[in-house]
C-alpha atoms as a PDB file:
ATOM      1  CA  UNK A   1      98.410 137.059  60.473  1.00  0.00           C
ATOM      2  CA  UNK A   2     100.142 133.884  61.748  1.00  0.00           C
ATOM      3  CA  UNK A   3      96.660 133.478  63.615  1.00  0.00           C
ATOM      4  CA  UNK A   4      94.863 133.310  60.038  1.00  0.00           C
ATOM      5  CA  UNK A   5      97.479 130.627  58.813  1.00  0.00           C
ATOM      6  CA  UNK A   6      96.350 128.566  62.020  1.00  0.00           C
ATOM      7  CA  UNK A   7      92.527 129.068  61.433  1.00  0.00           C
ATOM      8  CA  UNK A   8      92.860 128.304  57.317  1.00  0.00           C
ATOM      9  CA  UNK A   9      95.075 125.208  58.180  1.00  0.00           C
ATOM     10  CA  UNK A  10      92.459 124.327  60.839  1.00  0.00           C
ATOM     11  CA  UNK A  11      89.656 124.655  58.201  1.00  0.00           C
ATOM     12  CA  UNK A  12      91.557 122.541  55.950  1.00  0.00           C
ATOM     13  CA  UNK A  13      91.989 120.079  58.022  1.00  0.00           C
ATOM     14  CA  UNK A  14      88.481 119.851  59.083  1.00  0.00           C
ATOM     15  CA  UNK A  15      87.536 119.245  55.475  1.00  0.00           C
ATOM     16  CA  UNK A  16      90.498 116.645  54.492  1.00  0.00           C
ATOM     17  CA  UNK A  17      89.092 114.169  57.079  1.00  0.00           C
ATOM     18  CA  UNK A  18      85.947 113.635  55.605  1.00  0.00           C
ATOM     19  CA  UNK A  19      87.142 113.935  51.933  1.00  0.00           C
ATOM     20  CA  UNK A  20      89.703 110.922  53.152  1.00  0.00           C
ATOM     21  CA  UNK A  21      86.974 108.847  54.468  1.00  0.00           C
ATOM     22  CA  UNK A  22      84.990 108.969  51.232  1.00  0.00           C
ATOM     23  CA  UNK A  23      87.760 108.544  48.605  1.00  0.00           C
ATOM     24  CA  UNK A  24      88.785 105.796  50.736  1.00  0.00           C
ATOM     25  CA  UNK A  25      84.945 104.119  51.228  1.00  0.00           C
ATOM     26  CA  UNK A  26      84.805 104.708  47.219  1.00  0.00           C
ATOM     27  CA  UNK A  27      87.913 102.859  47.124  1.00  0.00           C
ATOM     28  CA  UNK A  28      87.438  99.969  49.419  1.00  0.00           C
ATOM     29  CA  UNK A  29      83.624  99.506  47.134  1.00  0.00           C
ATOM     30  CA  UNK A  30      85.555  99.494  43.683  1.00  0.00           C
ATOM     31  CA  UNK A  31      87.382  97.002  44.920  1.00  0.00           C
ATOM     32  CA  UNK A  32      84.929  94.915  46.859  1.00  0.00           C
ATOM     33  CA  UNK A  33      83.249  95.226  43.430  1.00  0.00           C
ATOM     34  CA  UNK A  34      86.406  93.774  41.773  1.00  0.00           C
ATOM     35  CA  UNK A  35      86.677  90.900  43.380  1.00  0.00           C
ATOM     36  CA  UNK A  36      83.235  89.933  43.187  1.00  0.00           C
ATOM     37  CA  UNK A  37      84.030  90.555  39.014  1.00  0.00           C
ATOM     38  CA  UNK A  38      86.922  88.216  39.800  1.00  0.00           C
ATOM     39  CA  UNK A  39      84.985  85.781  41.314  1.00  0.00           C
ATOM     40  CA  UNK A  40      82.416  85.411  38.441  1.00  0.00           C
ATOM     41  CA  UNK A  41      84.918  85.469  36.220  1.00  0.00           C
ATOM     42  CA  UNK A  42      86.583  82.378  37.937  1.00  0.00           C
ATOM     43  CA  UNK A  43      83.156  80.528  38.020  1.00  0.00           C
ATOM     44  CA  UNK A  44      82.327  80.867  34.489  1.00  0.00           C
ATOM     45  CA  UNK A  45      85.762  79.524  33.796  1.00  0.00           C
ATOM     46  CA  UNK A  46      84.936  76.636  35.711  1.00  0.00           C
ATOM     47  CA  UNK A  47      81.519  75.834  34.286  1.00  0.00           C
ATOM     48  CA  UNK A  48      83.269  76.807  30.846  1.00  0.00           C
ATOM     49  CA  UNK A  49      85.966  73.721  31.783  1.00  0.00           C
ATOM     50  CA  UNK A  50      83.366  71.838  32.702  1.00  0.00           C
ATOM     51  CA  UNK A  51      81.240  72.044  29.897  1.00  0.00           C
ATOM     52  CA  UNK A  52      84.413  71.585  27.652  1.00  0.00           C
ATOM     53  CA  UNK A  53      84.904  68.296  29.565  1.00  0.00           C
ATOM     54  CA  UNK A  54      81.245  67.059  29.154  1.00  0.00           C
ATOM     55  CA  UNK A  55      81.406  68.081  25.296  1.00  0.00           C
ATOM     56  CA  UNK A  56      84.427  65.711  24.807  1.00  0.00           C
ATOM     57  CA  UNK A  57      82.655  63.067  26.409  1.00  0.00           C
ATOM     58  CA  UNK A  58      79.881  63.089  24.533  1.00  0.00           C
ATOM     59  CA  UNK A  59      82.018  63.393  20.802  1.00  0.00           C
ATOM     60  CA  UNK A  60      84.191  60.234  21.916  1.00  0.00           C
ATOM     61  CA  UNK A  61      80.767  58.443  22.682  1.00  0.00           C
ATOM     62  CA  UNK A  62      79.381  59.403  19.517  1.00  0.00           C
ATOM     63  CA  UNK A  63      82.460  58.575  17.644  1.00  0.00           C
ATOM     64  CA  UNK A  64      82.638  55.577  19.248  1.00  0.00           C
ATOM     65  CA  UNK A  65      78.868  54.717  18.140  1.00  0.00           C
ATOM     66  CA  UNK A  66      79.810  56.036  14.572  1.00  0.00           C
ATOM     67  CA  UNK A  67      82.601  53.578  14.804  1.00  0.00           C
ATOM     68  CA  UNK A  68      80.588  51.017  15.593  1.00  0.00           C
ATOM     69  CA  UNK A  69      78.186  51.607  13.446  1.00  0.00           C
ATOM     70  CA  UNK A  70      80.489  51.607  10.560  1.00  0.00           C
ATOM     71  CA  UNK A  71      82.110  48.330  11.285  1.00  0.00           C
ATOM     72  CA  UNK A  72      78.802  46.234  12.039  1.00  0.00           C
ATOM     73  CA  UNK A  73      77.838  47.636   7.717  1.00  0.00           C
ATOM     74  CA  UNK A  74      81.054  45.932   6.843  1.00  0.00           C
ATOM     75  CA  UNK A  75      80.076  42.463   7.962  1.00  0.00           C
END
């Protein structure tokens, strides 16, 4: 009997390992995949920024024209 208990937990054992290795491989991908969603996400934040900062720009310029514009009628 106790020989049966040795074999099963042998058997066991045999067929942890290799569930171990792919739970952990499905693991380590998820999160390689996360930080790759992480890195996007930082990049369009970025260009977002960016974009915000070029948008500004080009209102003040155009205000500034409007501006400009307005006060050369007056004269």
């Amino acid at each position: 009997m106790e020989d049966v208990i040795i074999v099963i937990g042998i058997m066991a054992l045999i067929v942890s390992i290799p569930l171990v290795a792919i739970v952990t491989a499905h693991k380590r991908s998820a999160m390689k995949l996360q930080l790759q969603i992480i890195e996007k996400e930082t990049e369009l934040e970025k260009i977002k920024m960016e974009n915000y900062g070029i948008e500004t720009e080009k209102m003040r310029v155009e205000l500034e024209h409007s501006k400009q514009a307005l006060l050369e009628m007056k004269k």
